[in-house]
N, C-alpha and C. Protein backbone atom coordinates (compact mmCIF):
# COMPACT_ATOMS: atom_id res chain seq x y z
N UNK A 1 -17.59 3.08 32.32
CA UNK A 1 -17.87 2.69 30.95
C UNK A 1 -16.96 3.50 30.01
N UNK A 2 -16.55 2.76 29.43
CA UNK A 2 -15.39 3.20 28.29
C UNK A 2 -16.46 4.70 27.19
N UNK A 3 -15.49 5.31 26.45
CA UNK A 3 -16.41 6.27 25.92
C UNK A 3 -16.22 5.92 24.55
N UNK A 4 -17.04 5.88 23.60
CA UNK A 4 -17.36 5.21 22.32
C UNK A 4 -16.52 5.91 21.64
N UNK A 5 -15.58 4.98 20.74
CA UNK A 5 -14.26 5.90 20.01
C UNK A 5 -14.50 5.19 18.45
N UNK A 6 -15.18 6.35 17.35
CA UNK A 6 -15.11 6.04 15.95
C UNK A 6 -14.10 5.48 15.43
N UNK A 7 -12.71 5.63 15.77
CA UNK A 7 -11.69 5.08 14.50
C UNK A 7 -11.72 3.86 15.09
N UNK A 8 -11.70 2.99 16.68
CA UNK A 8 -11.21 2.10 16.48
C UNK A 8 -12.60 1.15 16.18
N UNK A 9 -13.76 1.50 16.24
CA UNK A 9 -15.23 0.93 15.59
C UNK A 9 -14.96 0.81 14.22
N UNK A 10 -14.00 1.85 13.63
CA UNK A 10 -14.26 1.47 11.66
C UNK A 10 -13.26 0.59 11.79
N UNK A 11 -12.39 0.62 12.31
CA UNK A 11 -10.52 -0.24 11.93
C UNK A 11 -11.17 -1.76 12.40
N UNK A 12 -12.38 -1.93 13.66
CA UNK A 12 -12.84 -3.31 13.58
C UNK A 12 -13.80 -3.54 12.24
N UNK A 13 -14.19 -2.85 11.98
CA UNK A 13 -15.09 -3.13 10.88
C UNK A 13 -14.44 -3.40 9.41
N UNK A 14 -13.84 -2.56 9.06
CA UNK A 14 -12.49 -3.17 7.98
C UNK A 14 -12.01 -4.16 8.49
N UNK A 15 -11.48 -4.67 9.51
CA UNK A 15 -10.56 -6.19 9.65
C UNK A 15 -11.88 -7.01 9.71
N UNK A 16 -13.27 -6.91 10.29
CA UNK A 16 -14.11 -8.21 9.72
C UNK A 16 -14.56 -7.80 8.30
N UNK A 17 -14.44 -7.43 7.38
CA UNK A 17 -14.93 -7.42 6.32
C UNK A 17 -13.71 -7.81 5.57
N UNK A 18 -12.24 -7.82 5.98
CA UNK A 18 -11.03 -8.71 5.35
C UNK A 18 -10.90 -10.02 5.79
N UNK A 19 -12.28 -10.80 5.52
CA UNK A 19 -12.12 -12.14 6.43
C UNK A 19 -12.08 -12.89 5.06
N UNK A 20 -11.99 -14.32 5.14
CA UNK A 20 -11.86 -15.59 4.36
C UNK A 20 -12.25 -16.73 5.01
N UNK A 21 -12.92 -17.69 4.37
CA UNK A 21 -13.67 -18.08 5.10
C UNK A 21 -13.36 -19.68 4.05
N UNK A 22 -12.07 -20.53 4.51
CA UNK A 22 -12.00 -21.31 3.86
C UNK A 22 -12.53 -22.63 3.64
N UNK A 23 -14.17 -22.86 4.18
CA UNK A 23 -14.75 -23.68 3.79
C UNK A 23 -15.59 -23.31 2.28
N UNK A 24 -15.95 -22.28 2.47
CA UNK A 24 -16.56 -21.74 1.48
C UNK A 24 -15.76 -20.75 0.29
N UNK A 25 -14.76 -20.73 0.92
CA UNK A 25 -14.11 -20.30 -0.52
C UNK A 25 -13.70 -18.94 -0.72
N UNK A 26 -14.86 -17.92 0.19
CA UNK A 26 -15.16 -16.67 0.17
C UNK A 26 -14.66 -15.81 0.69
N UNK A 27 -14.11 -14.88 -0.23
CA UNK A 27 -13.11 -13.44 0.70
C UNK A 27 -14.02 -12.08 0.66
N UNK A 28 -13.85 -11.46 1.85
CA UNK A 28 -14.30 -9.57 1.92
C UNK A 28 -13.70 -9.40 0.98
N UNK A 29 -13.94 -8.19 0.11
CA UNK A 29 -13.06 -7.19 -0.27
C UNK A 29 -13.71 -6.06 -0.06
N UNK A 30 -12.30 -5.40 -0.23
CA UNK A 30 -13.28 -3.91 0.59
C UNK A 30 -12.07 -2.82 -0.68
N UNK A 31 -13.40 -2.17 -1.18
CA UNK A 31 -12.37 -0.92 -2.48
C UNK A 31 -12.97 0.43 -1.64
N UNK A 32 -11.78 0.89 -1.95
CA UNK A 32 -11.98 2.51 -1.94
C UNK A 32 -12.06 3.43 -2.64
N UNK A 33 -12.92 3.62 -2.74
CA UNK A 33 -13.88 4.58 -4.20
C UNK A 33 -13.32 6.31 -4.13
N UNK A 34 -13.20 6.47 -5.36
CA UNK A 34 -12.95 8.57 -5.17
C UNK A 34 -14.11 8.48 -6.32
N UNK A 35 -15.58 8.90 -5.36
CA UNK A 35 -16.45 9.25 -6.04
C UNK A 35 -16.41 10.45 -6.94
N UNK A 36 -15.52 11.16 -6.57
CA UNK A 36 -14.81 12.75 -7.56
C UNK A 36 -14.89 12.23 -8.93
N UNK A 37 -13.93 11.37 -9.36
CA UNK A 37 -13.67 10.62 -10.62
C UNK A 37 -14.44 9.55 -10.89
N UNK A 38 -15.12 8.91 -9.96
CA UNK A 38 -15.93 7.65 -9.46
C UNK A 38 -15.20 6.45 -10.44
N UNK A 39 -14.06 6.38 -9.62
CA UNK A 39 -12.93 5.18 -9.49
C UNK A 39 -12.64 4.56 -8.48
N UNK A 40 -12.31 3.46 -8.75
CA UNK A 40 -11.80 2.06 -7.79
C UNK A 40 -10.26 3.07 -7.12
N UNK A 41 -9.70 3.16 -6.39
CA UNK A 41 -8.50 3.62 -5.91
C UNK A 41 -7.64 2.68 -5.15
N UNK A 42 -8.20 1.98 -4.58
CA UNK A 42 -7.29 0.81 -3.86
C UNK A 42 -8.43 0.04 -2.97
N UNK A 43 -8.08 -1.49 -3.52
CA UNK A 43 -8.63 -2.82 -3.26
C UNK A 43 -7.73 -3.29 -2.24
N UNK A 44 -8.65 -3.54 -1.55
CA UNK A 44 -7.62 -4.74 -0.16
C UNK A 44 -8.60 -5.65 0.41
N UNK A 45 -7.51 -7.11 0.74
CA UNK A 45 -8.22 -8.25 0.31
C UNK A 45 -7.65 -9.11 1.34
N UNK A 46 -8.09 -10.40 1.92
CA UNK A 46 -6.61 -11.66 2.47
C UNK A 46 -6.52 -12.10 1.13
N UNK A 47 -5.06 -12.58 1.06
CA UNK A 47 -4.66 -13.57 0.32
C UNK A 47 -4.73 -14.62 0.34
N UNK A 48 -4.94 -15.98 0.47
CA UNK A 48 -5.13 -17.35 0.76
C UNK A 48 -3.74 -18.07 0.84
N UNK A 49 -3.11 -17.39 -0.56
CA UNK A 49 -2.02 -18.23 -0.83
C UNK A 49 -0.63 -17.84 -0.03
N UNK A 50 -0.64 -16.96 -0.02
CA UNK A 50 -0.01 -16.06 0.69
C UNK A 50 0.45 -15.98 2.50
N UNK A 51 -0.95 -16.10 2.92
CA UNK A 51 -1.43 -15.53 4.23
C UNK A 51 -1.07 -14.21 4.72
N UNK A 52 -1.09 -12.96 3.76
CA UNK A 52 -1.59 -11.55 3.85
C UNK A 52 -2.34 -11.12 3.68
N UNK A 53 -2.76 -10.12 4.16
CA UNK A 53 -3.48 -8.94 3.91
C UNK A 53 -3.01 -8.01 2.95
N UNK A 54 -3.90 -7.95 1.54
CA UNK A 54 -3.03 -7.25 0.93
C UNK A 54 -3.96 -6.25 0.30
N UNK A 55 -2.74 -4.76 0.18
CA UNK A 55 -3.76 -3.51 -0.21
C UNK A 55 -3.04 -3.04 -1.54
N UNK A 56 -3.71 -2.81 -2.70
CA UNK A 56 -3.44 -2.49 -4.02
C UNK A 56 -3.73 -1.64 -4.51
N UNK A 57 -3.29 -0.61 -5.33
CA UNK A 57 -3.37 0.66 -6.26
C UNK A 57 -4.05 0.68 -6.71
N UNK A 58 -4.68 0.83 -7.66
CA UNK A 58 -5.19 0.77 -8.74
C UNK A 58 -4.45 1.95 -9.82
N UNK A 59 -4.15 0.85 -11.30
CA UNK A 59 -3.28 1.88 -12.36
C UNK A 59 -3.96 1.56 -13.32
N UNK A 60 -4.94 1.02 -13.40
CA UNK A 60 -5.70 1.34 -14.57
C UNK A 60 -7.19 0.33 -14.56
N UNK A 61 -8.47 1.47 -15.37
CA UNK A 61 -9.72 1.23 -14.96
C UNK A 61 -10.45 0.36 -16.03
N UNK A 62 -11.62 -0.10 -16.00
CA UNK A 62 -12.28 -0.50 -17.05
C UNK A 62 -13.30 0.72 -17.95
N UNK A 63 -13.26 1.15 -19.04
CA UNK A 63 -14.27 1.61 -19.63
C UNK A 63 -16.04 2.02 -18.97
N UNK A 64 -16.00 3.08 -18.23
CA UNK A 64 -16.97 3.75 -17.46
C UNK A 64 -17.64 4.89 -17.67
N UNK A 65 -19.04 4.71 -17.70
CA UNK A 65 -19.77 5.94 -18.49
C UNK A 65 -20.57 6.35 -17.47
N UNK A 66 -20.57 7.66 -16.54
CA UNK A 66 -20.96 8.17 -15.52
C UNK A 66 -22.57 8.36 -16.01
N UNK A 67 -23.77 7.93 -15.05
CA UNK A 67 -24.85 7.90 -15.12
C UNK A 67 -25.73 6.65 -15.99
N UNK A 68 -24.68 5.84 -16.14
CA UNK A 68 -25.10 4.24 -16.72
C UNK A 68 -26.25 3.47 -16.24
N UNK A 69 -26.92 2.95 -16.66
CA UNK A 69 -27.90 1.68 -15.95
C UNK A 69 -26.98 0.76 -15.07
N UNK A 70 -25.65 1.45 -14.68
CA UNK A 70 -24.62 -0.02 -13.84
C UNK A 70 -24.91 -0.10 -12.32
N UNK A 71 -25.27 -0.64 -11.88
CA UNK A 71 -25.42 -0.82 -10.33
C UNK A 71 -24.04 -0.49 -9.54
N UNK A 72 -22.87 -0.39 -10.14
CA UNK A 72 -21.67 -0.07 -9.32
C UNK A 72 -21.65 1.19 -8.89
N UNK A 73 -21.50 2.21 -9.86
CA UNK A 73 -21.53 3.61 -9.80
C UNK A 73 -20.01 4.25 -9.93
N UNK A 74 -19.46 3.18 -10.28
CA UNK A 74 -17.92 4.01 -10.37
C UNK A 74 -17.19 2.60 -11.30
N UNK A 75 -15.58 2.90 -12.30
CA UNK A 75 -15.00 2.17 -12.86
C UNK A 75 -14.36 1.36 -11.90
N UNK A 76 -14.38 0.03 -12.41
CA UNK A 76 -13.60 -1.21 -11.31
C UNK A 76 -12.29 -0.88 -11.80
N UNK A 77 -11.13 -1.16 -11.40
CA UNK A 77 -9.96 -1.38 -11.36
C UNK A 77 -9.77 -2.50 -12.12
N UNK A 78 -8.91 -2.73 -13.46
CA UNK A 78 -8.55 -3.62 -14.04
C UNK A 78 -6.71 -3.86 -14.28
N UNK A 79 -6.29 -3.04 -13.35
CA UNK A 79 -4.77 -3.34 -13.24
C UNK A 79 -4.24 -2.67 -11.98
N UNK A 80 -3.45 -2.92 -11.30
CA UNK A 80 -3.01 -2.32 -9.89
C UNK A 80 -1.48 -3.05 -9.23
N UNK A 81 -1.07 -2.37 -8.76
CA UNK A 81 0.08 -2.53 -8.40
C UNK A 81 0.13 -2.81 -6.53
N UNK A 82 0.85 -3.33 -6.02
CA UNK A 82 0.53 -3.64 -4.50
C UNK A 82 1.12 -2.69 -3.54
N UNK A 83 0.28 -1.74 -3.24
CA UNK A 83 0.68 -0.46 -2.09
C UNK A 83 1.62 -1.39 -0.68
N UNK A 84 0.65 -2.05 0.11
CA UNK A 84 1.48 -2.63 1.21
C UNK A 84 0.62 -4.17 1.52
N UNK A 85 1.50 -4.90 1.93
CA UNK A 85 0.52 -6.08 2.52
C UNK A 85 1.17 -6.16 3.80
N UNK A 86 0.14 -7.13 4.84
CA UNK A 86 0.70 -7.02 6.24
C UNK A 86 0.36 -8.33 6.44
N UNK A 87 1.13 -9.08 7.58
CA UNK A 87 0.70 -10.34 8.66
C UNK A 87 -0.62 -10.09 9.37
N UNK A 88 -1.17 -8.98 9.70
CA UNK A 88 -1.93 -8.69 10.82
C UNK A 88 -3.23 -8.44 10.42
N UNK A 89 -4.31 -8.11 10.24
CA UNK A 89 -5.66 -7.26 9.70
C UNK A 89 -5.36 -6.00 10.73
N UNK A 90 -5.39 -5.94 11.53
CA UNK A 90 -5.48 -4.77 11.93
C UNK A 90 -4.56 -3.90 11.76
N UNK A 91 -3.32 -3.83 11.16
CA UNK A 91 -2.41 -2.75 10.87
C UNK A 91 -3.40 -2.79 9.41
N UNK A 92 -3.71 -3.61 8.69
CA UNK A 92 -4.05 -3.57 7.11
C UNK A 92 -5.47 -2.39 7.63
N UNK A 93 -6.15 -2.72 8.31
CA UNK A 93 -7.21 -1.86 8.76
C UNK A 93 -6.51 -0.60 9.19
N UNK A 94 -5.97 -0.45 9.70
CA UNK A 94 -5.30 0.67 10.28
C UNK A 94 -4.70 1.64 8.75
N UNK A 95 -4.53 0.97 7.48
CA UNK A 95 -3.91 1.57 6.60
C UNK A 95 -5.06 1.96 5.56
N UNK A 96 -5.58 0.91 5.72
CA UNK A 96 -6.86 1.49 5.09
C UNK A 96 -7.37 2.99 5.30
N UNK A 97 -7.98 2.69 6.55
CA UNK A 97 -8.63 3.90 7.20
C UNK A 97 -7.86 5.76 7.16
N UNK A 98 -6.35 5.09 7.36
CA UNK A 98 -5.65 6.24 6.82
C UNK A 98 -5.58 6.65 5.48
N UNK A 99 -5.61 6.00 4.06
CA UNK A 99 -5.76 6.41 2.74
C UNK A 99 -6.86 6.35 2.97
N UNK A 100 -8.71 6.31 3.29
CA UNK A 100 -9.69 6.70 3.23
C UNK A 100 -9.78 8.06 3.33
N UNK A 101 -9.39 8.47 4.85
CA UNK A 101 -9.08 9.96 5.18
C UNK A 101 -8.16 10.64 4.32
N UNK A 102 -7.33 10.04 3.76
CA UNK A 102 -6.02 10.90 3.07
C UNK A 102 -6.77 11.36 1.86
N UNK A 103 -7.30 10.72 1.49
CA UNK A 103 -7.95 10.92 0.12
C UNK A 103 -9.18 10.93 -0.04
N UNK A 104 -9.77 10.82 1.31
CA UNK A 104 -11.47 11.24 0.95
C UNK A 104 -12.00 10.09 0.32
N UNK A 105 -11.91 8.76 0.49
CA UNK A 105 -12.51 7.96 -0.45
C UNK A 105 -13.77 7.27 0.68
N UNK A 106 -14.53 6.75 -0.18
CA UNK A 106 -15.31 6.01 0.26
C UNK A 106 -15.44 4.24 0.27
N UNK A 107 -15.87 3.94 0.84
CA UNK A 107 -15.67 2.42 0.47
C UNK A 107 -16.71 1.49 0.40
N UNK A 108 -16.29 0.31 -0.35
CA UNK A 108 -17.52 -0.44 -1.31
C UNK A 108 -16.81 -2.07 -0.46
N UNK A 109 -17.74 -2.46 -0.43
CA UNK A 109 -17.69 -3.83 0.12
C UNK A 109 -18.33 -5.19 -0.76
N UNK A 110 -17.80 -6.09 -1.36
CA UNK A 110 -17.87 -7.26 -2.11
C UNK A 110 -17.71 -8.79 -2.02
N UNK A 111 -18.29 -9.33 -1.72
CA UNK A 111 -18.17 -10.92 -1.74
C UNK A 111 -17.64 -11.43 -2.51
N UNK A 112 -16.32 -12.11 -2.82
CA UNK A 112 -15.76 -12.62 -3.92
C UNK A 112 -15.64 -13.75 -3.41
N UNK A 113 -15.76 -15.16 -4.33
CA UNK A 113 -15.75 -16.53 -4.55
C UNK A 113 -14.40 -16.86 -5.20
N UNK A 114 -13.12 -17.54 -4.45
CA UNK A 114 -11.75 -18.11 -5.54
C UNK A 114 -12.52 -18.50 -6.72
N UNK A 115 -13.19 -19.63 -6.96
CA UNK A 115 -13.66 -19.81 -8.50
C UNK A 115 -13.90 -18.26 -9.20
N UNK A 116 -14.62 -17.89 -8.82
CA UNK A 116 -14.93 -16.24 -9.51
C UNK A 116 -13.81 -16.07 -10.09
N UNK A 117 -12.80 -15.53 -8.96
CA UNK A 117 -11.87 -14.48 -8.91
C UNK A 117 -10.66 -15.22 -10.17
N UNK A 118 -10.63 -16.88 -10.29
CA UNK A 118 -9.42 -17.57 -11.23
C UNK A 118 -10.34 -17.26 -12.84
N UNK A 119 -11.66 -16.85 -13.02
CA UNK A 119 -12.15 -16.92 -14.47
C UNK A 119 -11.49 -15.49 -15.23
């Protein structure tokens, strides 16, 4: 019996949570939070149009007041620039997991709808 290995359990778990699901419309996204500042740090997503995997910066936040009635707990990202995109999920998982560790972030997981995401 194989012996239970954490990184490659999270790197599957990031590539199913970067799924799309084109009957329904619906993409993972998965952000990586620096609860320090309690900011969005980088969003990664599939693309549809595209057919990547794509992972993004974040360069600038929305207006966030620490200890709010907000159910998020940290500023969303309202501008970002594109760190790397890949053909594969699992290198995109694989990059993830390395800026998690690099930077200590945590990560937030979201259901987004294309209609949503074009308003």
């Amino acid at each position: 019996m194989a012996l239970f290995d954490l990184d490659d359990f999270t790197r599957r778990l990031i590539a199913e949570t970067l799924f799309y699901d084109e009957e329904y419309e619906a993409l993972g996204n998965l952000s990586l939070v620096d609860e320090r500042i309690e900011q969005e740090r980088y969003v990664a997503s599939y693309s549809p149009e595209d057919g990547l995997f794509v992972i993004e910066e974040a360069t600038n936040w929305e207006d966030y007041e620490s200890g709010s009635d907000d159910e998020i707990g940290y500023a969303l990202a309202v501008d970002s620039k594109e760190h790397a995109s890949y053909d594969n999920v699992e290198e995109a998982a694989a990059e993830i997991l390395e800026l998690a560790r690099k930077f200590k972030l945590t990560p937030s997981i979201t259901l987004l709808f294309e209609e949503d995401d074009a308003s």
